[in-house]
N, C-alpha and C. Protein backbone atom coordinates (compact mmCIF):
# COMPACT_ATOMS: atom_id res chain seq x y z
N UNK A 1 78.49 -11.50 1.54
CA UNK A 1 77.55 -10.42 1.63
C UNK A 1 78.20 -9.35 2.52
N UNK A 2 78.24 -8.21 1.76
CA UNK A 2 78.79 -7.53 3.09
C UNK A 2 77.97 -6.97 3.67
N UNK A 3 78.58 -5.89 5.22
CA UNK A 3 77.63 -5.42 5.98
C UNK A 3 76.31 -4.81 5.38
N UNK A 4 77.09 -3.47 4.19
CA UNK A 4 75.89 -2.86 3.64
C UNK A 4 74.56 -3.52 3.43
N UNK A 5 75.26 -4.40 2.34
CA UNK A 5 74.12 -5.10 2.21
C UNK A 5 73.00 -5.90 3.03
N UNK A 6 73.70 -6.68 3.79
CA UNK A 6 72.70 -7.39 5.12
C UNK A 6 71.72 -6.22 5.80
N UNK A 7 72.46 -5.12 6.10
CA UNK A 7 71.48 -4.70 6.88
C UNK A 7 70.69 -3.92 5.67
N UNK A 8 70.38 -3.46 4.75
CA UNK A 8 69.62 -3.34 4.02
C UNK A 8 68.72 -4.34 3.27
N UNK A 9 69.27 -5.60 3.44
CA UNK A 9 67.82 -6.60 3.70
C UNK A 9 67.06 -7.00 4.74
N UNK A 10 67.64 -7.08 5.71
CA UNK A 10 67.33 -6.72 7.12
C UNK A 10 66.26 -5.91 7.47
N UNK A 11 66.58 -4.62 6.79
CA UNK A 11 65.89 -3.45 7.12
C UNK A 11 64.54 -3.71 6.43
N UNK A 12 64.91 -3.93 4.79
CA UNK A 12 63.84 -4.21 3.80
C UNK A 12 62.68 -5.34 4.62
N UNK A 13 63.18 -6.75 5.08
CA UNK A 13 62.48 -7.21 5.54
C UNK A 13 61.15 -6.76 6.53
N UNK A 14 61.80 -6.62 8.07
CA UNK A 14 61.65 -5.49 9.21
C UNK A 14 60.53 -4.64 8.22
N UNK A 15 60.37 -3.20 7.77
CA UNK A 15 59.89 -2.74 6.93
C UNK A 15 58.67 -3.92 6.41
N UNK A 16 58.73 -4.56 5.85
CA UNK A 16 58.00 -5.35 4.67
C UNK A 16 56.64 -5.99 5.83
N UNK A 17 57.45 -6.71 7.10
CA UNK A 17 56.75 -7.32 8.36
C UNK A 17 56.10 -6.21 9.08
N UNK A 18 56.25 -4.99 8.99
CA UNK A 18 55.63 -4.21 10.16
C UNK A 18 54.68 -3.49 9.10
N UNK A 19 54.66 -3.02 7.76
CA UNK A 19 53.99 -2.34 6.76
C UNK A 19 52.69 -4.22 6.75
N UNK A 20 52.89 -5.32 6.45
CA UNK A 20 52.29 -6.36 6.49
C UNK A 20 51.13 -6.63 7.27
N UNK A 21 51.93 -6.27 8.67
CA UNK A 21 51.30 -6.27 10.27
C UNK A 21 49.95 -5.43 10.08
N UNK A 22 50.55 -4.06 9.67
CA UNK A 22 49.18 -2.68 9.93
C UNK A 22 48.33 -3.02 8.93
N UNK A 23 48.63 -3.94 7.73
CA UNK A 23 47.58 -3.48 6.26
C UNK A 23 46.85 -5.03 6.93
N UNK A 24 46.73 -5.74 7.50
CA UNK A 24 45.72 -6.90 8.05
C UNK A 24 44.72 -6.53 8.69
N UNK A 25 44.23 -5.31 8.81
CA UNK A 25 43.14 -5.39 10.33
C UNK A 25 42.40 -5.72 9.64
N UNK A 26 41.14 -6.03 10.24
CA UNK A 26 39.98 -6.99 9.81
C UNK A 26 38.94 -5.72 9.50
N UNK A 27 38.60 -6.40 8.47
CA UNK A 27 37.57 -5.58 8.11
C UNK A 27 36.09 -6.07 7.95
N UNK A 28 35.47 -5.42 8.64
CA UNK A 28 34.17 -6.11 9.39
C UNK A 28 32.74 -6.08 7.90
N UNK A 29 32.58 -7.15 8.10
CA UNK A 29 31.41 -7.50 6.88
C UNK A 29 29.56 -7.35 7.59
N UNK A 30 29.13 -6.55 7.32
CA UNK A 30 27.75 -6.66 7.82
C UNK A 30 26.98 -7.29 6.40
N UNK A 31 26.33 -7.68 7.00
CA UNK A 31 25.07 -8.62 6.26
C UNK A 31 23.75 -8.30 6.48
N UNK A 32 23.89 -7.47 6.91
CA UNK A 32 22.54 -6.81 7.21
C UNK A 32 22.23 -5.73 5.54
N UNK A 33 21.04 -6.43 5.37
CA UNK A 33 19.97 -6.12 3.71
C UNK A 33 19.63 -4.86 4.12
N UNK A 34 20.13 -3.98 2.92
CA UNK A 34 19.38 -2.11 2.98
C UNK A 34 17.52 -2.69 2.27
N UNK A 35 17.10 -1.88 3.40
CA UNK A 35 15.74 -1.96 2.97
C UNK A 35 15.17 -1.16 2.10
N UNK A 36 14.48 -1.73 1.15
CA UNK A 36 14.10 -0.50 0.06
C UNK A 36 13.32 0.33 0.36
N UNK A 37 13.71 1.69 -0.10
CA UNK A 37 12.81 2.67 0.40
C UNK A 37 11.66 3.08 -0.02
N UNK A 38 10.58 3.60 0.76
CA UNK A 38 9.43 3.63 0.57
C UNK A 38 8.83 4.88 -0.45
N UNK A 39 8.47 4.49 -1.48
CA UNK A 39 8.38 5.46 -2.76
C UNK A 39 6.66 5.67 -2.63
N UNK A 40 6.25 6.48 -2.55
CA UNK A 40 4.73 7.10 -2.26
C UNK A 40 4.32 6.92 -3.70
N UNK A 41 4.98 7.53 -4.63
CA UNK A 41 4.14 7.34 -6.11
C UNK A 41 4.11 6.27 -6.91
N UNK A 42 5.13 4.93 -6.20
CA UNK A 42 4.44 3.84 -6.66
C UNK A 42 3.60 3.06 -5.91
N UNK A 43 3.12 3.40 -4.75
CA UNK A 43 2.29 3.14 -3.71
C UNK A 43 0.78 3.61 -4.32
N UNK A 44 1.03 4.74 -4.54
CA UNK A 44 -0.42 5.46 -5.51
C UNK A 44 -0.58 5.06 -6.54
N UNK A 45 0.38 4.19 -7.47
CA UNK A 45 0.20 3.52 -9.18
C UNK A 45 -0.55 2.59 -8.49
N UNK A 46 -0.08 1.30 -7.13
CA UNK A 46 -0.85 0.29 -6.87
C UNK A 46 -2.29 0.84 -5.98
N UNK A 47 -2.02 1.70 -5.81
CA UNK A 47 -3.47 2.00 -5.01
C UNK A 47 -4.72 2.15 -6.54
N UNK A 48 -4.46 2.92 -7.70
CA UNK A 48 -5.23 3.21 -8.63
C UNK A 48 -5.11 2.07 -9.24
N UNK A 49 -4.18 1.05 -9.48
CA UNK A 49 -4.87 -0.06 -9.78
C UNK A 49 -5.68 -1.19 -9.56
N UNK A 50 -5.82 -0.92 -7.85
CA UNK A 50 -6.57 -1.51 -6.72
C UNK A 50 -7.98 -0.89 -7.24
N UNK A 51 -8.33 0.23 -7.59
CA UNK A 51 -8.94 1.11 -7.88
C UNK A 51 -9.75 0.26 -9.47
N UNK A 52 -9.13 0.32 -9.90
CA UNK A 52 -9.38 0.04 -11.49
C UNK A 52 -10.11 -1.87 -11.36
N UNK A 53 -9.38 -2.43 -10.26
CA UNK A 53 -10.03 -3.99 -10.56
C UNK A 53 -11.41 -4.18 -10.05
N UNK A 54 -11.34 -2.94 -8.37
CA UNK A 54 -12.61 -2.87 -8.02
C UNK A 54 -13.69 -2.76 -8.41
N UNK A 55 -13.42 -1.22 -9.63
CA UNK A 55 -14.53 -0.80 -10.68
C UNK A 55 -14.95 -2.37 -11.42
N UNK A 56 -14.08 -2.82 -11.97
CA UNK A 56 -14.46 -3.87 -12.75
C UNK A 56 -15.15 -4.93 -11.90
N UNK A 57 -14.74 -5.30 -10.73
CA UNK A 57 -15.87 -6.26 -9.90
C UNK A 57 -17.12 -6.02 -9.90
N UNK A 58 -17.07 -4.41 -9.33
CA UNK A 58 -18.48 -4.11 -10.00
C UNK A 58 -19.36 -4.19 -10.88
N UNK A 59 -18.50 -3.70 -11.80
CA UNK A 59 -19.36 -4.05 -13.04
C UNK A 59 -19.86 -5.37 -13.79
N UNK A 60 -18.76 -5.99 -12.91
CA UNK A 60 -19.45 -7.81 -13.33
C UNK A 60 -20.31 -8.47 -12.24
N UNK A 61 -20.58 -7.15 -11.24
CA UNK A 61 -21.81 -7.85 -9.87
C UNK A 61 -20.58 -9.28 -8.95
N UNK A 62 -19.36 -8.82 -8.55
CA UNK A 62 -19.38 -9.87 -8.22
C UNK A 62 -18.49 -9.33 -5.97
N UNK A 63 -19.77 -9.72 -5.45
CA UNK A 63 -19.50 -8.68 -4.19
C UNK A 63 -18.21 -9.50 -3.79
N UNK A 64 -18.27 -10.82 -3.98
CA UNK A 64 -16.68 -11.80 -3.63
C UNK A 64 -15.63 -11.26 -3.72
N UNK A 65 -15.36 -10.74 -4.78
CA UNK A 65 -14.08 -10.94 -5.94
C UNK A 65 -14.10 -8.70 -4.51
N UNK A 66 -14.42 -8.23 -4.44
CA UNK A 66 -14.77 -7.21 -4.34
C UNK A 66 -14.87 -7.29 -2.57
N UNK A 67 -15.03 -8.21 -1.97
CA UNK A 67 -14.54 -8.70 -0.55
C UNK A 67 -13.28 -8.62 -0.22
N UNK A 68 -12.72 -9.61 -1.36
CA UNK A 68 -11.30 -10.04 -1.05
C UNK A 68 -10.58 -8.79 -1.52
N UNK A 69 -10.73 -7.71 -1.86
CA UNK A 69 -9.65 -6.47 -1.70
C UNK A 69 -9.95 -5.65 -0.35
N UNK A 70 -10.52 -6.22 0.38
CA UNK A 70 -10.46 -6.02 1.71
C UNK A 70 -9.67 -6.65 2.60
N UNK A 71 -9.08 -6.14 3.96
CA UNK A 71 -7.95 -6.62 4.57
C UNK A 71 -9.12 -7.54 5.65
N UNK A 72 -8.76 -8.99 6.32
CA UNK A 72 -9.54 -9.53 7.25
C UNK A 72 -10.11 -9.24 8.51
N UNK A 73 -9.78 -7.81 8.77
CA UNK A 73 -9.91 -6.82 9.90
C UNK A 73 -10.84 -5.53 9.40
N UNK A 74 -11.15 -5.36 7.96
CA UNK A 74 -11.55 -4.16 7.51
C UNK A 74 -12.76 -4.12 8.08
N UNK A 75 -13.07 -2.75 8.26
CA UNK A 75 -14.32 -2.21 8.51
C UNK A 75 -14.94 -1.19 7.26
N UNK A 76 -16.36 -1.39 6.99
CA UNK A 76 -16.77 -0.05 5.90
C UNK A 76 -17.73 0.42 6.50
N UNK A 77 -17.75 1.17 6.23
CA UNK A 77 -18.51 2.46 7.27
C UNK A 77 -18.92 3.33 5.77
N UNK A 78 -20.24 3.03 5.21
CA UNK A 78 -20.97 3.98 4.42
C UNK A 78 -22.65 5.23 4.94
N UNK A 79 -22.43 5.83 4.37
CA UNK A 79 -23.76 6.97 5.20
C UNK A 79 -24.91 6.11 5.25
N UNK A 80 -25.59 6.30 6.15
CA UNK A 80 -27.33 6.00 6.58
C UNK A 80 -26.88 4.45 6.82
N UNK A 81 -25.95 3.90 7.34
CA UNK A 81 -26.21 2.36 7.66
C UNK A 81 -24.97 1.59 8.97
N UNK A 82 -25.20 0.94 9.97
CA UNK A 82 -24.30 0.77 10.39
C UNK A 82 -22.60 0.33 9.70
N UNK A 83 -21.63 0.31 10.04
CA UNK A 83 -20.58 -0.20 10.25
C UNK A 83 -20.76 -1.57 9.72
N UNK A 84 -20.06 -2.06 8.80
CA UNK A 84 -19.97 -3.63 8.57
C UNK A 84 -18.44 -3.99 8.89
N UNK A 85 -18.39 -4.67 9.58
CA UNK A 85 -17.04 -5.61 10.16
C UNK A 85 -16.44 -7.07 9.38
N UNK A 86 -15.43 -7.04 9.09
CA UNK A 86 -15.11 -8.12 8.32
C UNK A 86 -15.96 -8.24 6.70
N UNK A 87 -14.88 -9.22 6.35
CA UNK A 87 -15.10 -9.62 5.28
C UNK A 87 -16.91 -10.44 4.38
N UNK A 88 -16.98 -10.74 5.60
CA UNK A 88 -18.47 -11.68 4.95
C UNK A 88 -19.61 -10.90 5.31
N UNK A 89 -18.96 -9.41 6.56
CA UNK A 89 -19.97 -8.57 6.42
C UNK A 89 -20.30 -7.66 5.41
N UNK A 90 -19.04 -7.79 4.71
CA UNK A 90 -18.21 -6.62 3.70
C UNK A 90 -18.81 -7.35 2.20
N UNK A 91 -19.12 -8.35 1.88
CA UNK A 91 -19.39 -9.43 0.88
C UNK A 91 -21.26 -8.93 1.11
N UNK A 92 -21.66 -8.89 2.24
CA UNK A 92 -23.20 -9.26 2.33
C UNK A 92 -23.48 -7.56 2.23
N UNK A 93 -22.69 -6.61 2.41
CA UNK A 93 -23.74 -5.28 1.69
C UNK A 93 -23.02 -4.89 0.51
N UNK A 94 -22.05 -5.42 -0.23
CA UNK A 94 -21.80 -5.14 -1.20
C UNK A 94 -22.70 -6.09 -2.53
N UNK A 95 -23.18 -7.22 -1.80
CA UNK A 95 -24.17 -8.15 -2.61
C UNK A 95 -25.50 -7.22 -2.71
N UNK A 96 -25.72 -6.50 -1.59
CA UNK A 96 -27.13 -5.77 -1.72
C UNK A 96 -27.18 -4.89 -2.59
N UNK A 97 -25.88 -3.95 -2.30
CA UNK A 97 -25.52 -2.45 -3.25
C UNK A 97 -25.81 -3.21 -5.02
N UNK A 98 -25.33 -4.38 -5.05
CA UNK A 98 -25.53 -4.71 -6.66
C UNK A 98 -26.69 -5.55 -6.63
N UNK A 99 -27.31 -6.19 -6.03
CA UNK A 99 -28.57 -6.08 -6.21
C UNK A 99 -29.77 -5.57 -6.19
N UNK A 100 -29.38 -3.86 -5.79
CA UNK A 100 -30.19 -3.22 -5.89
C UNK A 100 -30.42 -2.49 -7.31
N UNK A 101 -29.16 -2.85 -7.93
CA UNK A 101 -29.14 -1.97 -9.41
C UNK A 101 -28.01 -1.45 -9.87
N UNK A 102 -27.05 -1.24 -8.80
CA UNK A 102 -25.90 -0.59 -9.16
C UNK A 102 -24.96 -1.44 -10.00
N UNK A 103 -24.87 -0.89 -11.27
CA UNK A 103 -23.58 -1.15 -12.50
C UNK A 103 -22.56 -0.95 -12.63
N UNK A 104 -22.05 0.30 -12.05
CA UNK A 104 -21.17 0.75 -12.27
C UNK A 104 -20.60 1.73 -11.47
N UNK A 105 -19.09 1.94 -10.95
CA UNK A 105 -18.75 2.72 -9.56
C UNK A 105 -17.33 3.47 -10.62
N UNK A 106 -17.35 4.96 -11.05
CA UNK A 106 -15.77 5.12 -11.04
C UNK A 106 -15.30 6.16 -10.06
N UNK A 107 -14.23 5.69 -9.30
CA UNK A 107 -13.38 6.09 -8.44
C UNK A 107 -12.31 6.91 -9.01
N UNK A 108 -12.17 7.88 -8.28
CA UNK A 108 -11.29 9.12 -9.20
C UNK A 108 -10.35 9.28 -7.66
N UNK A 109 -8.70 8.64 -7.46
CA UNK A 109 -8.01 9.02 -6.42
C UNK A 109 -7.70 10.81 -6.15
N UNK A 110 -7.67 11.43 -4.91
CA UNK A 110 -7.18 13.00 -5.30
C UNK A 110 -6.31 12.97 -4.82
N UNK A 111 -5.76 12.33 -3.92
CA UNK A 111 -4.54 12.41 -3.37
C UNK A 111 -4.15 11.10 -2.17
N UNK A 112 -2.72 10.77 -2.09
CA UNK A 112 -2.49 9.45 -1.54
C UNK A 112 -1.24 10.10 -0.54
N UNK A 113 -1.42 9.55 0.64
CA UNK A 113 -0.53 10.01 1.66
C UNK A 113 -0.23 8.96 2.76
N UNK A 114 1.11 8.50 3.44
CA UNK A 114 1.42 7.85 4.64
C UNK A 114 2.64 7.51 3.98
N UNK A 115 2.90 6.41 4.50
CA UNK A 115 4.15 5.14 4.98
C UNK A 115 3.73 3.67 4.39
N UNK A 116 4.98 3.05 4.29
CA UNK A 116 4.74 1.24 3.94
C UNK A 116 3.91 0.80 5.24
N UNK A 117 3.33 1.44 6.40
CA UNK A 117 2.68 0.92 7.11
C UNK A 117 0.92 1.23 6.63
N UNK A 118 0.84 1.81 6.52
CA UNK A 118 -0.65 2.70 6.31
C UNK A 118 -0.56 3.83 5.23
N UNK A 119 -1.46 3.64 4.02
CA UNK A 119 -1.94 4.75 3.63
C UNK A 119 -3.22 5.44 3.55
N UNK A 120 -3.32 6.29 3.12
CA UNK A 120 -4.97 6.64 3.32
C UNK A 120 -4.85 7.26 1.56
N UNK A 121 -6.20 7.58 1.04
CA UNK A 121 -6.44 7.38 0.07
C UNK A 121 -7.87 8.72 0.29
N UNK A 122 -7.58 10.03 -0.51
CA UNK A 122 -8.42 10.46 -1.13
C UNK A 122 -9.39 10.85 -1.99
N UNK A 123 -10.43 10.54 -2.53
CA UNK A 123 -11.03 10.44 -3.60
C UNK A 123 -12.33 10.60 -3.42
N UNK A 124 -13.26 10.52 -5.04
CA UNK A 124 -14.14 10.61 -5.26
C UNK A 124 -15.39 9.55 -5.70
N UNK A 125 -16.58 9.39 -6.01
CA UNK A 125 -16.93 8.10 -6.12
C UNK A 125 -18.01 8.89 -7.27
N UNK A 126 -18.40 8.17 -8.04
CA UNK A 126 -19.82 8.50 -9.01
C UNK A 126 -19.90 6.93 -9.06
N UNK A 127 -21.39 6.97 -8.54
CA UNK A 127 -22.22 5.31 -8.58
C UNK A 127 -23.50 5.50 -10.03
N UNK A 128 -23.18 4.73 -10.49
CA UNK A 128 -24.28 4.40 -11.83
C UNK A 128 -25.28 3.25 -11.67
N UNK A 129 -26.34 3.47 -12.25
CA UNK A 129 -27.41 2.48 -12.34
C UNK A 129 -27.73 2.55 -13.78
N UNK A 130 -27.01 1.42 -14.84
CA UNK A 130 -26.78 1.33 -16.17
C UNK A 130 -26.11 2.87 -16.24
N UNK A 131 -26.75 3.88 -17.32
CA UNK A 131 -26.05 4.96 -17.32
C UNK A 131 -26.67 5.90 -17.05
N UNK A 132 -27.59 5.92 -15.82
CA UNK A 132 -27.78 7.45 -15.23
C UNK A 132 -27.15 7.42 -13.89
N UNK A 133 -26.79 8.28 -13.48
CA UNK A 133 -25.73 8.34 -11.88
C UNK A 133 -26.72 8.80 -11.02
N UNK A 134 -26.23 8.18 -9.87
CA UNK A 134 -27.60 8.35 -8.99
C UNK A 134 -26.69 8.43 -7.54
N UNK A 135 -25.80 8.42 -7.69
CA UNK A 135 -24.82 9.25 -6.56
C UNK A 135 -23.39 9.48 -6.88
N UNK A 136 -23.37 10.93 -5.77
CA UNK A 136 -21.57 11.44 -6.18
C UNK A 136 -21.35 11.10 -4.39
N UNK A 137 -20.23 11.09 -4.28
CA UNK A 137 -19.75 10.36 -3.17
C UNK A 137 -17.88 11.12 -2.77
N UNK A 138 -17.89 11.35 -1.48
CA UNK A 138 -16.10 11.52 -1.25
C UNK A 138 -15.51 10.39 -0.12
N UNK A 139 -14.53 10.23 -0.39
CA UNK A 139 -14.33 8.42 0.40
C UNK A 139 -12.83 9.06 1.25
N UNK A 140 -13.08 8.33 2.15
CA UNK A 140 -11.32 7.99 2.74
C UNK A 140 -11.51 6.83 2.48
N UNK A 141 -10.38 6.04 2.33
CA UNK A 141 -10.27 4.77 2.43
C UNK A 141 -8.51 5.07 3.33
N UNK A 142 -8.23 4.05 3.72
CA UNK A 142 -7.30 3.17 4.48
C UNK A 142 -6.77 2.32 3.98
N UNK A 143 -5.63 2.07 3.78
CA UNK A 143 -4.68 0.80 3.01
C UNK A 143 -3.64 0.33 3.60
N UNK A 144 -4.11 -1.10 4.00
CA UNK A 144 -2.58 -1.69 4.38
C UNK A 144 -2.26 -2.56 4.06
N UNK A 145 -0.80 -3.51 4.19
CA UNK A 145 -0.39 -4.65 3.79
C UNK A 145 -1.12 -5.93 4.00
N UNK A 146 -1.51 -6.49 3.28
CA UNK A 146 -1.61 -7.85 3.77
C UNK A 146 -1.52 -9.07 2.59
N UNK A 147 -0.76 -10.05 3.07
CA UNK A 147 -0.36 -10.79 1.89
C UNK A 147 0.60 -10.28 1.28
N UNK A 148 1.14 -9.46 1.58
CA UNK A 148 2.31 -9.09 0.05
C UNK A 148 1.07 -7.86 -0.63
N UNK A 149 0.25 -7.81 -0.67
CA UNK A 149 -0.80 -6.35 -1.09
C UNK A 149 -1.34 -5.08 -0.58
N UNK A 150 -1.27 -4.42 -1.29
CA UNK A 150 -2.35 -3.15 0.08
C UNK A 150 -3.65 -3.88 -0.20
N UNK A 151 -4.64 -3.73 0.85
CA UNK A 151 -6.10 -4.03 0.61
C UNK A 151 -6.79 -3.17 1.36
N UNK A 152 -7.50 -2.94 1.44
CA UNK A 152 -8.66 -1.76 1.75
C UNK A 152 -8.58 -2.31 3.47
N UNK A 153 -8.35 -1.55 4.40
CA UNK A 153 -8.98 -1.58 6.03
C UNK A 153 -9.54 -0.81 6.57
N UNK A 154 -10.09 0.11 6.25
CA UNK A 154 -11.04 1.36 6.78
C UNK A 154 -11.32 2.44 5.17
N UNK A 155 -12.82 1.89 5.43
CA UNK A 155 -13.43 2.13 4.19
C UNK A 155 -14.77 3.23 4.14
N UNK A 156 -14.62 4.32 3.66
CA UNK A 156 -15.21 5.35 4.60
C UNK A 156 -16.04 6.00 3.81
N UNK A 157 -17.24 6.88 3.40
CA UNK A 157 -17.54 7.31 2.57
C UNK A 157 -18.97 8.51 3.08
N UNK A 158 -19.56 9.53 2.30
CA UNK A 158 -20.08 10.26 2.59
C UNK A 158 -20.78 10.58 1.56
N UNK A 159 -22.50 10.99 1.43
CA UNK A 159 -22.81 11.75 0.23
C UNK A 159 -22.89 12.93 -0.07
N UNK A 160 -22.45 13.56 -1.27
CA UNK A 160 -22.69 14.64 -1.64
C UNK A 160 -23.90 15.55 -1.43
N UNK A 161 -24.65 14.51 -1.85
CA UNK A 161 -26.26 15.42 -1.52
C UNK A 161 -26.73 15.98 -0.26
N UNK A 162 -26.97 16.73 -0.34
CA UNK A 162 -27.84 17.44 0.96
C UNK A 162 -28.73 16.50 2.10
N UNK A 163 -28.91 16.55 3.14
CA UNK A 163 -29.36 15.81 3.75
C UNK A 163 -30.85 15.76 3.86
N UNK A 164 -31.83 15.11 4.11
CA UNK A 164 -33.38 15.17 3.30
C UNK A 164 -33.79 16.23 4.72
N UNK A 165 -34.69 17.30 4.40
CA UNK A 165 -35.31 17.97 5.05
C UNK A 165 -36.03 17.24 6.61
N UNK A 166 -35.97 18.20 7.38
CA UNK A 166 -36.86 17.36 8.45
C UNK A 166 -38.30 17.68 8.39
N UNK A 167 -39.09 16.97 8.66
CA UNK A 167 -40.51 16.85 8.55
C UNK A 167 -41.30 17.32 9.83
C-alpha cells in the first residue's frame, strides 16, 4: 500500500467517525397526546340533539328519562316557583309540569357559546297542551360534562307574557 493511499483511508475513515459522531444526537421522543380541539359547532349538533330527546321525553310524560339529562349538581330555576336542586328535585316538578297537561315542549336553540368546560345555550321554548300553546318561553340553559355527555346544570327560563296586573 503506498503512502498515498493509507493516508487517504485514514483520512476516509477519521471523516466517516467524526461525520458518524455528529449524526447520533438523540433525538428526544415526547409522548405526550395532542388534545383535540374544541370545535363549538359540534358542541351545538350535540347540544340540539340533547334538545330533540328532551322534546321526546316529554312527549311520552316521562319526568325520569328527562331527569337524567340533568347533571347531579343541576339546578332549574323556572318563573313564579322556587329553585329546584338536584335531580329528584328536578324529576318531582317536571312530574307536575306533565301532570298538569303539558304534551308537548319544542325548543328552538339561537345561539351556543363557551369552552369544553361550560356552555351556555340560547333559546326559545313553546309549551303545548295537546295542540293549543299555552306558553312561549326564553331559556338559558348551562351545559357541562358529565359522564362522557353535556347534561343540563343551570336551567333557566322566563315568560314571555306580561306580568298579571296588580290589584
Amino acid at each position: 500500500m503506498t503512502k498515498t493511499t493509507f493516508f487517504t483511508c485514514i483520512t476516509l475513515m477519521a471523516s466517516t467517525f467524526v461525520i458518524s459522531c455528529n449524526s447520533t444526537e438523540k433525538t428526544e421522543v415526547t409522548s405526550e397526546v395532542s388534545k383535540p380541539t374544541f370545535n363549538l359547532s359540534e358542541a351545538k349538533k350535540a347540544i340540539e340533539e340533547n334538545n330533540r330527546v328532551f322534546m321526546e321525553l316529554v312527549s311520552k310524560g316521562d319526568s325520569v328519562g328527562i331527569s337524567n339529562m340533568y347533571t347531579s349538581d343541576a339546578k332549574l330555576m323556572f318563573t313564579g316557583a322556587p329553585a329546584a336542586v338536584g335531580k329528584e328535585s328536578i324529576k318531582t316538578v317536571f312530574s307536575g309540569i306533565l301532570k298538569s297537561g303539558v304534551t308537548r315542549v319544542e325548543l328552538k336553540t339561537i345561539d351556543v357559546f363557551g369552552s369544553e368546560e361550560l356552555l351556555a345555550e340560547e333559546g326559545v321554548a313553546s309549551i303545548y297542551v295537546k295542540d293549543a300553546m299555552v306558553g312561549e318561553e326564553k331559556y338559558i340553559v348551562l351545559w357541562k360534562q358529565e359522564e362522557g355527555k353535556w347534561k343540563i346544570f343551570r336551567d333557566m327560563t322566563n315568560s314571555n307574557s306580561p306580568a298579571p296586573a296588580a290589584k
